[in-house]
Protein backbone atom coordinates (compact mmCIF):
# COMPACT_ATOMS: atom_id res chain seq x y z
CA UNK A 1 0.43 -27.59 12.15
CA UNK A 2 -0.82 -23.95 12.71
CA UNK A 3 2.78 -23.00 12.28
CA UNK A 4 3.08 -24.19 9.10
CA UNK A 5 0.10 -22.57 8.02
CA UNK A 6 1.03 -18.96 9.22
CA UNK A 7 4.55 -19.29 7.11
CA UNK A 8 2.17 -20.34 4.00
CA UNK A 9 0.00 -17.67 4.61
CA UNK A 10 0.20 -15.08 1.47
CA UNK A 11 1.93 -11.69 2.23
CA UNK A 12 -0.36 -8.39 2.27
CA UNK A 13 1.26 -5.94 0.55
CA UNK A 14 -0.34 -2.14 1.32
CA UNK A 15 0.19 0.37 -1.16
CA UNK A 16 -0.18 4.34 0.30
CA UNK A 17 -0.64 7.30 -0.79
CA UNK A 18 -0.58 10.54 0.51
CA UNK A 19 -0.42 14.06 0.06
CA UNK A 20 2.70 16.27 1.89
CA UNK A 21 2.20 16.86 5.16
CA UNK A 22 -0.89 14.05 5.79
CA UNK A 23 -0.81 13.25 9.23
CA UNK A 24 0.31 9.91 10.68
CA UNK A 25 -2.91 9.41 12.40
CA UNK A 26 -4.85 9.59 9.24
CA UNK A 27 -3.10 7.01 7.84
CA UNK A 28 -3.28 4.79 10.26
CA UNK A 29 -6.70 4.71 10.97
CA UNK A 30 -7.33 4.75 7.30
CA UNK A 31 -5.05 1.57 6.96
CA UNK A 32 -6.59 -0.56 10.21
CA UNK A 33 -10.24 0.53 8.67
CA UNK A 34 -9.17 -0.90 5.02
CA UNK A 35 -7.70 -4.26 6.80
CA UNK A 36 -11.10 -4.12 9.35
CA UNK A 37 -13.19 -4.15 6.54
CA UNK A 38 -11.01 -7.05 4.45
CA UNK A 39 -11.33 -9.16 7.69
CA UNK A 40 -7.26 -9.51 7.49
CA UNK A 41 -4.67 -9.74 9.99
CA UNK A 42 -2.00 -6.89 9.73
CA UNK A 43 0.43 -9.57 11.09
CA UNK A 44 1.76 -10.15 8.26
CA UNK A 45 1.78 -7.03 7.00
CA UNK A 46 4.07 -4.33 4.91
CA UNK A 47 3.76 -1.07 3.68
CA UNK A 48 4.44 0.09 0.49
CA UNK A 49 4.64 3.57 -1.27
CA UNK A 50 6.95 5.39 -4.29
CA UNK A 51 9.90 6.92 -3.29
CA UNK A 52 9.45 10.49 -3.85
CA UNK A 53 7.80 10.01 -0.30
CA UNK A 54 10.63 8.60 1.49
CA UNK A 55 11.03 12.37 3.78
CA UNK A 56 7.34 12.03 4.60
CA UNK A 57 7.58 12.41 8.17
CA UNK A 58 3.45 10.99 8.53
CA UNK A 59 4.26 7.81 6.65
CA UNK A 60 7.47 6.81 9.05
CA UNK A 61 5.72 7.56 11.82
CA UNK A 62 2.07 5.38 10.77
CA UNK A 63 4.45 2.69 9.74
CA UNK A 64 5.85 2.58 13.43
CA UNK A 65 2.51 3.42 14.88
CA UNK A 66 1.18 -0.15 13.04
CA UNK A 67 4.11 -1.82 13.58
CA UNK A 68 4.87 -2.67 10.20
CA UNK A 69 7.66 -2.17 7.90
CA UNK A 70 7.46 0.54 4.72
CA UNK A 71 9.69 0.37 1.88
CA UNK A 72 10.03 3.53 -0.45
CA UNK A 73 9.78 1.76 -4.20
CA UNK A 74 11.06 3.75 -7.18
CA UNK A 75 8.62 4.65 -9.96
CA UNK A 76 9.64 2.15 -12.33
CA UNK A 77 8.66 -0.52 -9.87
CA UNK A 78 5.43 1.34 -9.68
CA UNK A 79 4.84 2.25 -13.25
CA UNK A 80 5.87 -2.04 -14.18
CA UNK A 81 2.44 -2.64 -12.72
CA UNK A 82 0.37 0.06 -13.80
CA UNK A 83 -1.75 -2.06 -16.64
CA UNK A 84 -3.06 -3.83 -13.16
CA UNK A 85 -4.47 -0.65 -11.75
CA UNK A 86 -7.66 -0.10 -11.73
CA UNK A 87 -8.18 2.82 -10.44
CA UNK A 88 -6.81 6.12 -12.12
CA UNK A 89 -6.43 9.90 -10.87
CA UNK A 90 -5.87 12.20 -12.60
CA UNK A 91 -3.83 14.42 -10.35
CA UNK A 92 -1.60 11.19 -9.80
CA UNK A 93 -0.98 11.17 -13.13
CA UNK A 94 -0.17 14.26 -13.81
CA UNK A 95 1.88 14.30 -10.51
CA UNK A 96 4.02 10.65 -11.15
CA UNK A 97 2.67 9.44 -14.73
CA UNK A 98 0.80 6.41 -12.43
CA UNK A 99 -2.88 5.68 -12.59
CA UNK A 100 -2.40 5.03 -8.85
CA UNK A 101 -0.08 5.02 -6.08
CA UNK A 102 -1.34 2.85 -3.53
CA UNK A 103 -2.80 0.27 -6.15
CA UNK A 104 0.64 0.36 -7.92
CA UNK A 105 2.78 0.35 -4.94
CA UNK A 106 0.65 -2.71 -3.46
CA UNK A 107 1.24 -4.57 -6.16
CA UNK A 108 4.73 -3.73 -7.07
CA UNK A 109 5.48 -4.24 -3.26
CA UNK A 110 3.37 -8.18 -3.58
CA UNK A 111 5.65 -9.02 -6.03
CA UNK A 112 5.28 -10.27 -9.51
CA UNK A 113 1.73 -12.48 -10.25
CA UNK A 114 0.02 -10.75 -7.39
CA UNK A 115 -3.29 -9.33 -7.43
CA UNK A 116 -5.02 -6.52 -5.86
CA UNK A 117 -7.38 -7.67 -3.25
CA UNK A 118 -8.77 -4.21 -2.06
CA UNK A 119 -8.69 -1.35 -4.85
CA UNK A 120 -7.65 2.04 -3.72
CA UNK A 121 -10.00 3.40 -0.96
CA UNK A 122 -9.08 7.09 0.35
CA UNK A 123 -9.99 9.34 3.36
CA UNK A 124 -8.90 13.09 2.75
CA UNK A 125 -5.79 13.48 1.74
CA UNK A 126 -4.68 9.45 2.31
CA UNK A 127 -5.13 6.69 0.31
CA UNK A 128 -4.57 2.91 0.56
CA UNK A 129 -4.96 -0.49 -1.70
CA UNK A 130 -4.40 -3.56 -0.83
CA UNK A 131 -2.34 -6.32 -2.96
CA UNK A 132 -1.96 -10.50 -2.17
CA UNK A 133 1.60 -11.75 -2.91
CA UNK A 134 0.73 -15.02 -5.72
CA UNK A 135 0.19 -18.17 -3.64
């Protein structure tokens, strides 16, 4: 029985952002502090972020750090689920014409009909949101 549960469990989709050069340890402890905090299990687990960061030597190396798998999304994805934001920078959208990259990447990476469970939260130059997949 618990087994079935854990496969109906909804994925967690976590949307990053981070400036160049942010360091992996930042954004891990920023990511296990945002899960902490939403009393969730990183078991289940991905990360998501736009592509643009896909060289960002931090990111690779907090995704292995948490043990979870990141997948670099392409702005399109990101910008298809920008009327869900609701958070907005301005430097973000100056920088990528998105109100947000972790809320949009979160919920782009959740999938279509998903919602954002923790808005963006940041810590210096790193920021994080947190997105349920639709049940």
């Amino acid at each position: 029985m618990a087994h079935h549960q854990a496969l109906s469990a909804p994925p967690i989709a976590i949307g990053i952002g981070c400036r160049s050069g942010t360091s992996a340890a930042n954004i891990v402890s920023l990511v296990q502090r945002t899960l902490a905090e939403a009393r969730l299990d990183s078991a289940d687990a991905k990360l998501f972020t736009i592509d643009t960061k896909r060289d960002e030597m931090g990111l690779i190396k907090a995704a292995r750090l948490l043990a979870m798998p990141i997948r670099f999304l392409a702005s399109d994805a990101l910008a298809a689920r920008a009327a869900d934001a609701v958070t907005r920078s301005e430097r973000i959208e100056a920088l990528y014409n998105l109100p947000s990259v972790a809320e949009t990447a979160a919920l782009a990476g959740a999938g279509p009909g998903s919602r954002l469970l923790v808005p963006r939260v940041a810590a210096g130059a790193v920021t994080c949101a947190i997105a349920l997949a639709a049940a």
